[in-house]
N, C-alpha and C. Protein backbone atom coordinates (compact mmCIF):
# COMPACT_ATOMS: atom_id res chain seq x y z
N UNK A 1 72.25 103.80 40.53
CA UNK A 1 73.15 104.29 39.48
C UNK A 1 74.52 103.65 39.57
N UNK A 2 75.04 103.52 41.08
CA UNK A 2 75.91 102.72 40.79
C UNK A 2 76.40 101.34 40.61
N UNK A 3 75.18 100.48 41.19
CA UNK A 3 74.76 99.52 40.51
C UNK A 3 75.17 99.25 39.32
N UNK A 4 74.42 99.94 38.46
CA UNK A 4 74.21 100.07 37.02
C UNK A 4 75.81 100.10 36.30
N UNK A 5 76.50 101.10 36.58
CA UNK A 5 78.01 101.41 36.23
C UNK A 5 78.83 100.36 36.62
N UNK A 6 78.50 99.37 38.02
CA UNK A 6 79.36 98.48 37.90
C UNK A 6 79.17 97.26 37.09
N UNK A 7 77.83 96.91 37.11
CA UNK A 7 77.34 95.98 35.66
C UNK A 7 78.02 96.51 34.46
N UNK A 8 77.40 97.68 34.09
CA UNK A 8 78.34 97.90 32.38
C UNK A 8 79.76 97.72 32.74
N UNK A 9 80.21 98.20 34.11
CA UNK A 9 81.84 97.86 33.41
C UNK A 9 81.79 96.20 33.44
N UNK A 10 81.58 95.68 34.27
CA UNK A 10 81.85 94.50 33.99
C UNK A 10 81.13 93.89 32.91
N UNK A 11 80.21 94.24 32.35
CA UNK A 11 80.01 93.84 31.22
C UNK A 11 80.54 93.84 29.56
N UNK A 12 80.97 95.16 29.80
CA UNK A 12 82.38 95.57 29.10
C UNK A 12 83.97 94.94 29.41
N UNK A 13 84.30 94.49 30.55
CA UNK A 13 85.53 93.57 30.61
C UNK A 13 85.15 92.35 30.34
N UNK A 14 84.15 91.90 30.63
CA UNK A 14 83.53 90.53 30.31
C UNK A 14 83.79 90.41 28.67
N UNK A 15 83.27 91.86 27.79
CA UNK A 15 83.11 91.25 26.66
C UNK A 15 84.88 91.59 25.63
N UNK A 16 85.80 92.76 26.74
CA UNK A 16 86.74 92.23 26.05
C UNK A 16 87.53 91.19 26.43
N UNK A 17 87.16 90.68 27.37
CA UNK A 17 87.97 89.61 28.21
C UNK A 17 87.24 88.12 26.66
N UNK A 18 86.22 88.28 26.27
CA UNK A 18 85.92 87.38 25.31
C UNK A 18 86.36 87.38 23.86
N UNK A 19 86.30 88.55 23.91
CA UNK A 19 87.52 89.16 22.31
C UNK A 19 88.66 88.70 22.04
N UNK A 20 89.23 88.93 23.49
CA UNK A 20 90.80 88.18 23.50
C UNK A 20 90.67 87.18 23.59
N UNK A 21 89.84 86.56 24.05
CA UNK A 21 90.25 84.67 23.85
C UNK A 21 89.65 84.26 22.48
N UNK A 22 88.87 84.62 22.16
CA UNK A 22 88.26 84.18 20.59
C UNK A 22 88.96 84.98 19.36
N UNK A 23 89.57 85.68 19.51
CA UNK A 23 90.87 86.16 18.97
C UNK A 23 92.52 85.39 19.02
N UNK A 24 92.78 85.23 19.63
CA UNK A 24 93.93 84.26 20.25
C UNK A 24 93.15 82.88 19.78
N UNK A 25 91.91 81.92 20.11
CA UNK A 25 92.01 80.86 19.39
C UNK A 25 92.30 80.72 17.93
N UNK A 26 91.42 82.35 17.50
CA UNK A 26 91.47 82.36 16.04
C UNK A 26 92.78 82.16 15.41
N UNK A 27 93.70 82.78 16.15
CA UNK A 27 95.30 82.71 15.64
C UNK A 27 95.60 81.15 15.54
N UNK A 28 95.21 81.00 16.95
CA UNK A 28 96.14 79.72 17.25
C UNK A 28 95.59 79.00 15.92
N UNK A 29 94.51 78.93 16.00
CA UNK A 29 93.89 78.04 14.86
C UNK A 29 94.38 78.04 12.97
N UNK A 30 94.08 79.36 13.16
CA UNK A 30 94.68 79.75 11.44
C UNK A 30 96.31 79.71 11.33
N UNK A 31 97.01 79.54 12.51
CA UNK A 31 98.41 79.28 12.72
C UNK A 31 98.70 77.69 12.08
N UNK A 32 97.46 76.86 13.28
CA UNK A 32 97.83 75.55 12.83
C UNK A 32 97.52 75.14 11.74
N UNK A 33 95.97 75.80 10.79
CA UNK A 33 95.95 75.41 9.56
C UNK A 33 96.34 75.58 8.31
N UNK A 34 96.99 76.58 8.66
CA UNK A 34 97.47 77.56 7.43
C UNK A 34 99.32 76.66 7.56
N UNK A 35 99.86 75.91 8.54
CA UNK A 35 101.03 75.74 8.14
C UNK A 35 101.12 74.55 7.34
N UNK A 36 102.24 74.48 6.51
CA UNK A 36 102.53 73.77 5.30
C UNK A 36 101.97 72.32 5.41
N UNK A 37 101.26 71.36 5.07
CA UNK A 37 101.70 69.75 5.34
C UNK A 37 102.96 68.92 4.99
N UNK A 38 103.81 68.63 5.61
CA UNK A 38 104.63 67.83 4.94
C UNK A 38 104.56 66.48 4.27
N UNK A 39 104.79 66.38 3.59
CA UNK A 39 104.90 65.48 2.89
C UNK A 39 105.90 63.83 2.77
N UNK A 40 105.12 62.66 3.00
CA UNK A 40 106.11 61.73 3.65
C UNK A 40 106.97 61.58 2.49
N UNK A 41 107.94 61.39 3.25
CA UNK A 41 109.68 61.11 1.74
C UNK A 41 108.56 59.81 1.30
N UNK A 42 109.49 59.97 0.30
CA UNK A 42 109.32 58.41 -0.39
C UNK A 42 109.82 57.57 -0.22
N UNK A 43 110.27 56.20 -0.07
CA UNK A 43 110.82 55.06 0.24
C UNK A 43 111.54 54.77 -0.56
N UNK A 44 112.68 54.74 -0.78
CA UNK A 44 113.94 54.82 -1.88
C UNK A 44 114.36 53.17 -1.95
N UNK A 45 113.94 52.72 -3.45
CA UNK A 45 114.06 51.65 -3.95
C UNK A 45 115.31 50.70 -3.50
N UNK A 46 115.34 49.56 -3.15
CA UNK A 46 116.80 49.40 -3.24
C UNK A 46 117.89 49.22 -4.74
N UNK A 47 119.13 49.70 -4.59
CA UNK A 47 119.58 49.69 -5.42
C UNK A 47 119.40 48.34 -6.45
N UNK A 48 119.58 48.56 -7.53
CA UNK A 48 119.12 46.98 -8.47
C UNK A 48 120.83 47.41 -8.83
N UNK A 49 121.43 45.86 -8.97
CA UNK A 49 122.66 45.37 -9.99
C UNK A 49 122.68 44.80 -10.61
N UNK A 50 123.10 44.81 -12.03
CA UNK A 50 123.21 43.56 -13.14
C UNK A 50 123.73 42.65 -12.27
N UNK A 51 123.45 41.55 -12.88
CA UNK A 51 123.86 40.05 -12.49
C UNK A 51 125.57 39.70 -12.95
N UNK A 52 125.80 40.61 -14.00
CA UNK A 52 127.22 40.33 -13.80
C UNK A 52 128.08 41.31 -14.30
N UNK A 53 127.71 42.11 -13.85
CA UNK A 53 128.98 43.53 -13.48
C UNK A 53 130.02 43.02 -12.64
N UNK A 54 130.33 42.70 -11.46
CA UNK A 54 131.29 41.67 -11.25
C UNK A 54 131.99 40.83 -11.45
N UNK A 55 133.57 40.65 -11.97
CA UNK A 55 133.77 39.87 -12.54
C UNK A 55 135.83 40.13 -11.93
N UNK A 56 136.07 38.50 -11.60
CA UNK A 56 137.55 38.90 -10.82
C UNK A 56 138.14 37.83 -12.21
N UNK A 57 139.24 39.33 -12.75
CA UNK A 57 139.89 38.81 -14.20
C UNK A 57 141.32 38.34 -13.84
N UNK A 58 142.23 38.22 -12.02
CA UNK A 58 143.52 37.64 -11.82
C UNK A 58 143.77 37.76 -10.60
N UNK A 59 144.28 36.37 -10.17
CA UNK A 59 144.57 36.07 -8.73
C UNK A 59 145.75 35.87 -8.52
N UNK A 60 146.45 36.42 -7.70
CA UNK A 60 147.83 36.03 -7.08
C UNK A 60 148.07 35.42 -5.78
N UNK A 61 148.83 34.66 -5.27
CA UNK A 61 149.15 34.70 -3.96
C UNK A 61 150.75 34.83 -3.52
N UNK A 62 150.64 35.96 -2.99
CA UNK A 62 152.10 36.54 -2.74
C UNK A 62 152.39 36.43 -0.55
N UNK A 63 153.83 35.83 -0.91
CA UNK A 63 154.42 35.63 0.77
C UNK A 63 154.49 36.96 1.09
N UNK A 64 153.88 37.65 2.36
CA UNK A 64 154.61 38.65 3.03
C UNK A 64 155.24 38.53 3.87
N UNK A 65 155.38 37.49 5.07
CA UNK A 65 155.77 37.52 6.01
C UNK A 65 156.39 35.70 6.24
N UNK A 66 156.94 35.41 7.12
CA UNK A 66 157.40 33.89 7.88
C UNK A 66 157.96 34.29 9.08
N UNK A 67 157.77 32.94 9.94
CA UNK A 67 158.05 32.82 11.20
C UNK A 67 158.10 31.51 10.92
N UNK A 68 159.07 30.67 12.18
CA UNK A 68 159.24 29.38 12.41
C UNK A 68 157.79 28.40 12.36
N UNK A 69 156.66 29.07 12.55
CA UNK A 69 155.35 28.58 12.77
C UNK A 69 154.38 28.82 11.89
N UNK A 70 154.48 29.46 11.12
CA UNK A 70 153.53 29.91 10.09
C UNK A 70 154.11 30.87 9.18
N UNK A 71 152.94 30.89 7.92
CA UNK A 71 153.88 31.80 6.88
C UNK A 71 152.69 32.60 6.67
N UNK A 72 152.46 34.15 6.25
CA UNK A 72 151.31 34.87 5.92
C UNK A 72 151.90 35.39 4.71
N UNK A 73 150.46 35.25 3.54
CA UNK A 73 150.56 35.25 2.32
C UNK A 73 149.17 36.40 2.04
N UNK A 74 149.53 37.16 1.12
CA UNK A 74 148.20 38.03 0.34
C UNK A 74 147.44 37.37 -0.89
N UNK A 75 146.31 37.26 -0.80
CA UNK A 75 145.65 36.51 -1.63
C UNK A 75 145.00 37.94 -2.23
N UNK A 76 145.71 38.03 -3.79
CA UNK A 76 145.34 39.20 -4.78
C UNK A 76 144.35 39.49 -5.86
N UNK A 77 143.38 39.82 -5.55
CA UNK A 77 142.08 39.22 -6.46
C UNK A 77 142.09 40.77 -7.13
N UNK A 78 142.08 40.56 -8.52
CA UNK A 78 142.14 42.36 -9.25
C UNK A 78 140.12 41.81 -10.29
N UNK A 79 139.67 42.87 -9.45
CA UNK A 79 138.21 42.44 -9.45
C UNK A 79 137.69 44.03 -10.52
N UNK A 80 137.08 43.99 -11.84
CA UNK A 80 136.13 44.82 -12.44
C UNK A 80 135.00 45.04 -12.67
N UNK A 81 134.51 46.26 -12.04
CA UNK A 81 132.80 46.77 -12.47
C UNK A 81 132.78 47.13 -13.47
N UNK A 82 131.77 46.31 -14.39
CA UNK A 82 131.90 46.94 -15.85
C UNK A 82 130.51 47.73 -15.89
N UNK A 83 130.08 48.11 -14.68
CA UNK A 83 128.62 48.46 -14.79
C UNK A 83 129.24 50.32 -14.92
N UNK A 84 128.15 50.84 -15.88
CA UNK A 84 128.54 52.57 -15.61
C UNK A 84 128.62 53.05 -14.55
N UNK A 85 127.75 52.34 -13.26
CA UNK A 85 127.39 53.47 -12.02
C UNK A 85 128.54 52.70 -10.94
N UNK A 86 128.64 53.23 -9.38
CA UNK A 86 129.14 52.51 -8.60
C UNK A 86 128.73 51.95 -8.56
N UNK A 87 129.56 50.48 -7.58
CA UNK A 87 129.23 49.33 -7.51
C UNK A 87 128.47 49.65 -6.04
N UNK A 88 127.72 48.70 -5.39
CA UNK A 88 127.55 48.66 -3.96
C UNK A 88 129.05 48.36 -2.77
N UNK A 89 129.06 47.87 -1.66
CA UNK A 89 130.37 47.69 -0.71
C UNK A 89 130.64 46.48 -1.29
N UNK A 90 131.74 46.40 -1.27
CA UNK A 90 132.11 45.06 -1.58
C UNK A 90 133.39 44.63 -0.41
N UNK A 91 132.75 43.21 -0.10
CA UNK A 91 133.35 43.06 1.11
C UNK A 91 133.54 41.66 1.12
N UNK A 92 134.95 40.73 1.42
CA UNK A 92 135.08 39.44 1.24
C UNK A 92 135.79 39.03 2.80
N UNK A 93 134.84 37.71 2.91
CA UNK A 93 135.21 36.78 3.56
C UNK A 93 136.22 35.57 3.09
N UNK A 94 136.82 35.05 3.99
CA UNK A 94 138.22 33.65 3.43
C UNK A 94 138.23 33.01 4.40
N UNK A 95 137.91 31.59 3.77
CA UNK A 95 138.47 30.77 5.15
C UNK A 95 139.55 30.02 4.72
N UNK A 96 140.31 29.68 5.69
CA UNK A 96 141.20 28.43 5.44
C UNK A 96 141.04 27.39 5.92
N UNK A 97 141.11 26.01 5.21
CA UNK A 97 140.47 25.35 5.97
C UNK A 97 141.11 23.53 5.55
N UNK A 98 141.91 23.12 6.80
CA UNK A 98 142.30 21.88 7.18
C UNK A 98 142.25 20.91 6.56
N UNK A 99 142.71 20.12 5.32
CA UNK A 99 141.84 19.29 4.69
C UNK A 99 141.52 17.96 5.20
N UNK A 100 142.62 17.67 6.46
CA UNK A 100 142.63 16.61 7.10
C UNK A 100 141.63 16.61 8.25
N UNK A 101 140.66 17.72 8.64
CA UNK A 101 139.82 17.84 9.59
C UNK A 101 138.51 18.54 8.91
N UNK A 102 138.67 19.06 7.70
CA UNK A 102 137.48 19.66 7.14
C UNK A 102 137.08 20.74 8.03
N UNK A 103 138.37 21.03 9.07
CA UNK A 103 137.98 22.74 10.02
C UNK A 103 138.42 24.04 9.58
N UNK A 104 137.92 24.92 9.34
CA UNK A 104 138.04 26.04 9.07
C UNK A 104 138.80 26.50 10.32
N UNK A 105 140.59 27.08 9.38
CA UNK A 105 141.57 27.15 11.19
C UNK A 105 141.93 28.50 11.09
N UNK A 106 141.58 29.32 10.23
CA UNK A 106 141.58 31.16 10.04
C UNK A 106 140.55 31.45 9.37
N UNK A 107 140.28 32.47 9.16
CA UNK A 107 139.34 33.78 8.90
C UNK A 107 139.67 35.18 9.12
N UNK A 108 139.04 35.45 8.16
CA UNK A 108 139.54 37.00 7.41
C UNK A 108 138.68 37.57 6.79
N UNK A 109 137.81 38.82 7.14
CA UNK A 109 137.13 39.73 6.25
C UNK A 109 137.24 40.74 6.31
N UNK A 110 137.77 41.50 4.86
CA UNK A 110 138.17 42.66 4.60
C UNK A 110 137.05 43.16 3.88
N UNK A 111 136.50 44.42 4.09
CA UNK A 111 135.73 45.81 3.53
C UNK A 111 136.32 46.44 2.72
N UNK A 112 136.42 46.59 1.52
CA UNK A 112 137.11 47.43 0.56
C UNK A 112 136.13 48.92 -0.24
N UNK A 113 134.70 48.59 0.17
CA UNK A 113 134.10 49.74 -0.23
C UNK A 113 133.08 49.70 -1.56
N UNK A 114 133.38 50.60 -1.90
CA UNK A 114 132.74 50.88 -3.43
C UNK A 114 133.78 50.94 -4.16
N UNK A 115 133.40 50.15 -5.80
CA UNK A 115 134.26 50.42 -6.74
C UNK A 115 133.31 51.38 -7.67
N UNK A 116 134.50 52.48 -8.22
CA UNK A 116 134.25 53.10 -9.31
C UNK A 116 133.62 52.57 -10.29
N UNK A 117 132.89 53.36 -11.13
CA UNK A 117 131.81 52.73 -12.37
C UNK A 117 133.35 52.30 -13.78
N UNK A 118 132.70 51.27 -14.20
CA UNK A 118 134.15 51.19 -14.89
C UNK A 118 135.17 50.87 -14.67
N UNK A 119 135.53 50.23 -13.92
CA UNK A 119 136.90 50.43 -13.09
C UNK A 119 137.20 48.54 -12.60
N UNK A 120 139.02 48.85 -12.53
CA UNK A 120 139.40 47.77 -11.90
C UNK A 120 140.02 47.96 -10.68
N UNK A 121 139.94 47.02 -10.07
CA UNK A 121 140.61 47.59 -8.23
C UNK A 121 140.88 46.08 -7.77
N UNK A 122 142.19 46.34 -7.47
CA UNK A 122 142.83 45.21 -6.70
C UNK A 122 142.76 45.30 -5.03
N UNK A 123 142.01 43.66 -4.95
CA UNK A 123 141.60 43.53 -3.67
C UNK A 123 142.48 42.80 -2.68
N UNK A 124 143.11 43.01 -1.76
CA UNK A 124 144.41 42.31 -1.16
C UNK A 124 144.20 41.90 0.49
N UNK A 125 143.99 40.29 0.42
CA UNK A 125 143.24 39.36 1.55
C UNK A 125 144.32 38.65 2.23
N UNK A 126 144.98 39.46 3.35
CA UNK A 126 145.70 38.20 4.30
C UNK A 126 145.43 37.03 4.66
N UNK A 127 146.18 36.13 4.73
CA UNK A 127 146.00 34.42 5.19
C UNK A 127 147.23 34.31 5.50
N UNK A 128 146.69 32.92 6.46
CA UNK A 128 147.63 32.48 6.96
C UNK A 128 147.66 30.73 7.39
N UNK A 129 148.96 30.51 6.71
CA UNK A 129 149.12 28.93 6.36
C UNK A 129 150.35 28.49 7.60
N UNK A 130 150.04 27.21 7.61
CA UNK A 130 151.23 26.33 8.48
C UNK A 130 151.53 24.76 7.59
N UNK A 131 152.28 23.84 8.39
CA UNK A 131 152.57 23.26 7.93
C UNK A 131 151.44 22.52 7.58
N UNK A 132 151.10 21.82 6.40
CA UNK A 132 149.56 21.16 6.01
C UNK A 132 149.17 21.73 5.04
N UNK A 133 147.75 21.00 4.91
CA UNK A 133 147.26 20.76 2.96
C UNK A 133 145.96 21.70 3.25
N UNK A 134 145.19 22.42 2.79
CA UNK A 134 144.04 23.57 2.84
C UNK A 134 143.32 23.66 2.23
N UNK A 135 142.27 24.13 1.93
CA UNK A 135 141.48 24.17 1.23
C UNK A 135 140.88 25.69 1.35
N UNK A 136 141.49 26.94 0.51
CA UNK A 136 140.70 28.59 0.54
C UNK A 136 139.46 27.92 0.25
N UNK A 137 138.37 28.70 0.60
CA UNK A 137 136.95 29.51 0.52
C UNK A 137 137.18 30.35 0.41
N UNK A 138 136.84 31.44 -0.84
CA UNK A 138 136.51 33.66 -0.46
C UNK A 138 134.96 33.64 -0.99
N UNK A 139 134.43 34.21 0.17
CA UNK A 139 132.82 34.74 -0.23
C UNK A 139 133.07 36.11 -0.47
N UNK A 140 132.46 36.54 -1.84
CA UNK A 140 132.54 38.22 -2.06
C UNK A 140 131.27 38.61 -1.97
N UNK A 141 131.34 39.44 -1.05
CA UNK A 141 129.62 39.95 -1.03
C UNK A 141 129.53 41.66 -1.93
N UNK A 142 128.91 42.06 -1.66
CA UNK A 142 128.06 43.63 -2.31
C UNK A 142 126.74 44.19 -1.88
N UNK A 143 126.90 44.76 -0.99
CA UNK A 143 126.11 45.19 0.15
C UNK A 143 125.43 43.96 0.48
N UNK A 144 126.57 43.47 1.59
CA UNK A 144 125.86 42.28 2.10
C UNK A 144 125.29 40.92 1.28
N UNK A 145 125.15 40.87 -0.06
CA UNK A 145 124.90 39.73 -0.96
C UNK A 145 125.94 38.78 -1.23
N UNK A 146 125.83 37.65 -1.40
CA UNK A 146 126.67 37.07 -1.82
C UNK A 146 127.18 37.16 -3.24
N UNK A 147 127.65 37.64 -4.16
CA UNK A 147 127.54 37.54 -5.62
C UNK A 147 129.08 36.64 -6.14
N UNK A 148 130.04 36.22 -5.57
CA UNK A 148 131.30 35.14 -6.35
C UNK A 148 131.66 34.50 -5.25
N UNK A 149 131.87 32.87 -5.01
CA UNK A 149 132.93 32.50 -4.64
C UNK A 149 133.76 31.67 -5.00
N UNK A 150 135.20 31.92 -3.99
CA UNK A 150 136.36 31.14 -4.83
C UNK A 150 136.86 30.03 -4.20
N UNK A 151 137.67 29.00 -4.75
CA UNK A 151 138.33 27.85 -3.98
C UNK A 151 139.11 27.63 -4.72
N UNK A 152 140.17 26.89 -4.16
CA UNK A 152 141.63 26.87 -4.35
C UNK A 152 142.32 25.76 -3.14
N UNK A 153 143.13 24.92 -3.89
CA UNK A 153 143.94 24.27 -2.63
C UNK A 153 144.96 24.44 -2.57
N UNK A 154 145.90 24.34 -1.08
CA UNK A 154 147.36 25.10 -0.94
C UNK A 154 147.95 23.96 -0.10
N UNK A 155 148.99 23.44 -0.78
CA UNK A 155 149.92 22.73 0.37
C UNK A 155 151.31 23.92 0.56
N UNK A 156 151.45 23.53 1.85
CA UNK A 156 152.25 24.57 2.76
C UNK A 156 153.50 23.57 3.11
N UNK A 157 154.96 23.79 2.82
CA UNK A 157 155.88 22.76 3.99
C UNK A 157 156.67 24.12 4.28
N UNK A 158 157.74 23.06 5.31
CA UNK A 158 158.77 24.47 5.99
C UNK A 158 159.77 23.71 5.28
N UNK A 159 160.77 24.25 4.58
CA UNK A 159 161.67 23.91 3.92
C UNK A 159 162.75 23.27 4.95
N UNK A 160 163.28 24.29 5.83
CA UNK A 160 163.93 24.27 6.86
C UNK A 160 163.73 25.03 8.08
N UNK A 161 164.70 24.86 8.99
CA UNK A 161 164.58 25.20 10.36
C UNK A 161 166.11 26.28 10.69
N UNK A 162 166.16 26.44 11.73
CA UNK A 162 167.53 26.84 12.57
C UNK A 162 167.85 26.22 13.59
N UNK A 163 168.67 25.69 13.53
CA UNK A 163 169.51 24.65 14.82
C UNK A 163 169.91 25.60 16.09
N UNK A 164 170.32 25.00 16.96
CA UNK A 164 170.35 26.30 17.97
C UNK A 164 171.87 26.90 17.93
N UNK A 165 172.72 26.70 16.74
CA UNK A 165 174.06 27.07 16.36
C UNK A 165 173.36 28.10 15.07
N UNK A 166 172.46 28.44 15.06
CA UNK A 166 171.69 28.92 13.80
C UNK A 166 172.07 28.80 12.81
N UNK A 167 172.67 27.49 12.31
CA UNK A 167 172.67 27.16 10.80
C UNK A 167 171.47 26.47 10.27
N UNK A 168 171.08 26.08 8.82
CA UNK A 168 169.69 25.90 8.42
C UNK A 168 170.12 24.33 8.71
N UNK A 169 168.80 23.94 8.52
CA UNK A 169 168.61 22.06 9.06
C UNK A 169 167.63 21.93 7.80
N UNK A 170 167.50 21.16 6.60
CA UNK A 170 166.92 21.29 5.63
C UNK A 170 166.07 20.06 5.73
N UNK A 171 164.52 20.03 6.33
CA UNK A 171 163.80 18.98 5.86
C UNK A 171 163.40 17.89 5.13
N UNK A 172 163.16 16.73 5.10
CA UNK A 172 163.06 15.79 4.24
C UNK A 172 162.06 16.13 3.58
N UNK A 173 160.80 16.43 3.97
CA UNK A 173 159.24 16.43 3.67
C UNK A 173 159.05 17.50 2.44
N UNK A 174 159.94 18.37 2.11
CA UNK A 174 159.82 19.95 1.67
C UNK A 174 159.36 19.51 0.47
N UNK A 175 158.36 20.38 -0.70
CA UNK A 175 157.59 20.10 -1.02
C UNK A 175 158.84 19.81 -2.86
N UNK A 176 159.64 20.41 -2.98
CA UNK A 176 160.56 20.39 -4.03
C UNK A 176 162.37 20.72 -3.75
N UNK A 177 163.29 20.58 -4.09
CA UNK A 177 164.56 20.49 -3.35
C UNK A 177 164.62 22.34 -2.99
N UNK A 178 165.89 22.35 -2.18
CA UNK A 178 166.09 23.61 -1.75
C UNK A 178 166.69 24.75 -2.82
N UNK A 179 167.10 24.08 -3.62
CA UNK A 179 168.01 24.65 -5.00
C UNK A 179 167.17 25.16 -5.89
N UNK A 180 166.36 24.55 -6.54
CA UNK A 180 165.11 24.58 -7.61
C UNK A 180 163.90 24.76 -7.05
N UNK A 181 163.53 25.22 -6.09
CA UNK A 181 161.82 25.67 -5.28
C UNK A 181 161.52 26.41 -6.85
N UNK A 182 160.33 26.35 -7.42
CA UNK A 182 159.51 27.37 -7.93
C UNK A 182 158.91 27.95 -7.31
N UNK A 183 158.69 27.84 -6.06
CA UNK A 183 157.88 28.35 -4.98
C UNK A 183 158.38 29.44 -4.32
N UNK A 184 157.66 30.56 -2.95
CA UNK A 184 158.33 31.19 -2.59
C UNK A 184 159.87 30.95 -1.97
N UNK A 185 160.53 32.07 -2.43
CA UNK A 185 162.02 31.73 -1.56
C UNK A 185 161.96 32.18 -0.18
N UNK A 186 162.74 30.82 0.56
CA UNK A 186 162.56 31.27 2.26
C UNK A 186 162.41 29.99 2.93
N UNK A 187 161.86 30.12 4.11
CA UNK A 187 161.84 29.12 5.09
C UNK A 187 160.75 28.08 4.43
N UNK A 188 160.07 29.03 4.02
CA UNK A 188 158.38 27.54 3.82
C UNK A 188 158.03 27.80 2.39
N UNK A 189 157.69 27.20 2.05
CA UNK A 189 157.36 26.98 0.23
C UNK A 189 155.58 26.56 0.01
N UNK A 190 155.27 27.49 -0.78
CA UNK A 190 153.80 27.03 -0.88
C UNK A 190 153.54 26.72 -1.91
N UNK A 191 152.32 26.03 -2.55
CA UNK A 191 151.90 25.65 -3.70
C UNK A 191 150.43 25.65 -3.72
N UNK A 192 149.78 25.91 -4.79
CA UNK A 192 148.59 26.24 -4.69
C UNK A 192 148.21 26.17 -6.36
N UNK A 193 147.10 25.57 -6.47
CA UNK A 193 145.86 25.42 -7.49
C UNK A 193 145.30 27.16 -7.96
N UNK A 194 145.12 27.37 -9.20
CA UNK A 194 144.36 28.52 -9.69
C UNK A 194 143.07 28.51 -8.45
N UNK A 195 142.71 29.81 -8.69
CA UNK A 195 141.46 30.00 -7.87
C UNK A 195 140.41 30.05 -9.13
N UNK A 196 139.45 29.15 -8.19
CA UNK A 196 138.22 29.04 -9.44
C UNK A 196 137.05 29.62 -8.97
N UNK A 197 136.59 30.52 -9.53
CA UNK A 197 135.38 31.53 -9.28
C UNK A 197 134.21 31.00 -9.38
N UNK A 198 133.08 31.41 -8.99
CA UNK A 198 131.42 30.79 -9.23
C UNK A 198 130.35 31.97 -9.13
N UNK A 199 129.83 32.06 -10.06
CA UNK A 199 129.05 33.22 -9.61
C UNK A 199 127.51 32.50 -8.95
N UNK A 200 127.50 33.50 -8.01
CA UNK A 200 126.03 33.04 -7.33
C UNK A 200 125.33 34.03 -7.64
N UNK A 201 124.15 33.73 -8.04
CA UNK A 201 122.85 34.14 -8.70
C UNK A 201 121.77 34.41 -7.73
């Protein structure tokens, strides 16, 4: 008899000891199938741009600064998206570059962002000139593309100097007399060719 009683019980823990695990898989299971599938994003097109929403309608080049050794000038490009939406980054490279060595002797790239849909925005590119003849390069990119570039040539002289009595010492070489410069007023006088644009396709 007691035999017997210890079989049924254990036959009875045996069979809820099997309840609970085939219960608990059941969960686990209807847990994992019953939850949502997600769904892969979609792969977001790259942006498309007209071919010529870009377009730079006036260039300046204005002196900010001089030193005995060099003169730094802003090269002013007032650039419009005529497209409705934003534009992509727009971001330009400049070289300057030696005409007597064909070396590129500065570089400069400025990030300006996104332009507004519609919109004009003036873009403003430091350089920097010495005495000698140049030749600008500006690559304008838009997220990373190339889409305009510009060229332009600049002769640079130093008008004058300071003696070590610091009065001015007025150069022979200077590019027009000291009286009548059309050029910037100051130590060094520049001159420079329109900038001529190209669109790359």
């Amino acid at each position: 008899m007691t035999m017997d009683k210890n079989v049924k019980k254990a036959g009875a823990l045996l069979t809820i000891t099997v309840i609970i695990i085939v219960g608990t898989l059941g969960a686990i299971s209807l847990g994992v199938f019953d939850k949502p599938v997600e769904k892969p994003k979609p792969i977001e097109p790259k942006p498309y741009y007209p071919i010529d929403h870009l377009s730079i309608d006036a260039s300046f080049l204005l002196k900010t600064d001089e030193t005995n050794e060099s003169v730094n000038v802003s090269c002013d490009l007032f650039m419009t998206n005529t497209w409705e939406k934003e534009s992509g980054e727009i971001k330009a490279t400049a070289y300057v570059i030696e005409t007597s060595t064909n070396l590129a002797i500065y570089k400069n790239t400025v990030v300006f962002g996104n332009l507004d849909a519609n919109s004009t925005t003036e873009l403003n590119i430091p350089l920097q000139f010495s005495d000698s003849n140049y030749e600008i390069e500006i690559l304008l990119f838009e997220d990373n593309k190339i889409v305009l570039k510009a060229k332009s040539t600049i002769t640079s002289r130093q008008r004058y100097y300071y003696s070590g009595v610091g009065s001015k010492v007025y150069l022979n070489d200077f590019l027009s007399d000291p009286v009548s410069s059309n050029a910037f007023d100051g130590q060094w006088e520049v001159k420079n060719t329109d900038l001529s644009f190209y669109r790359v396709h």
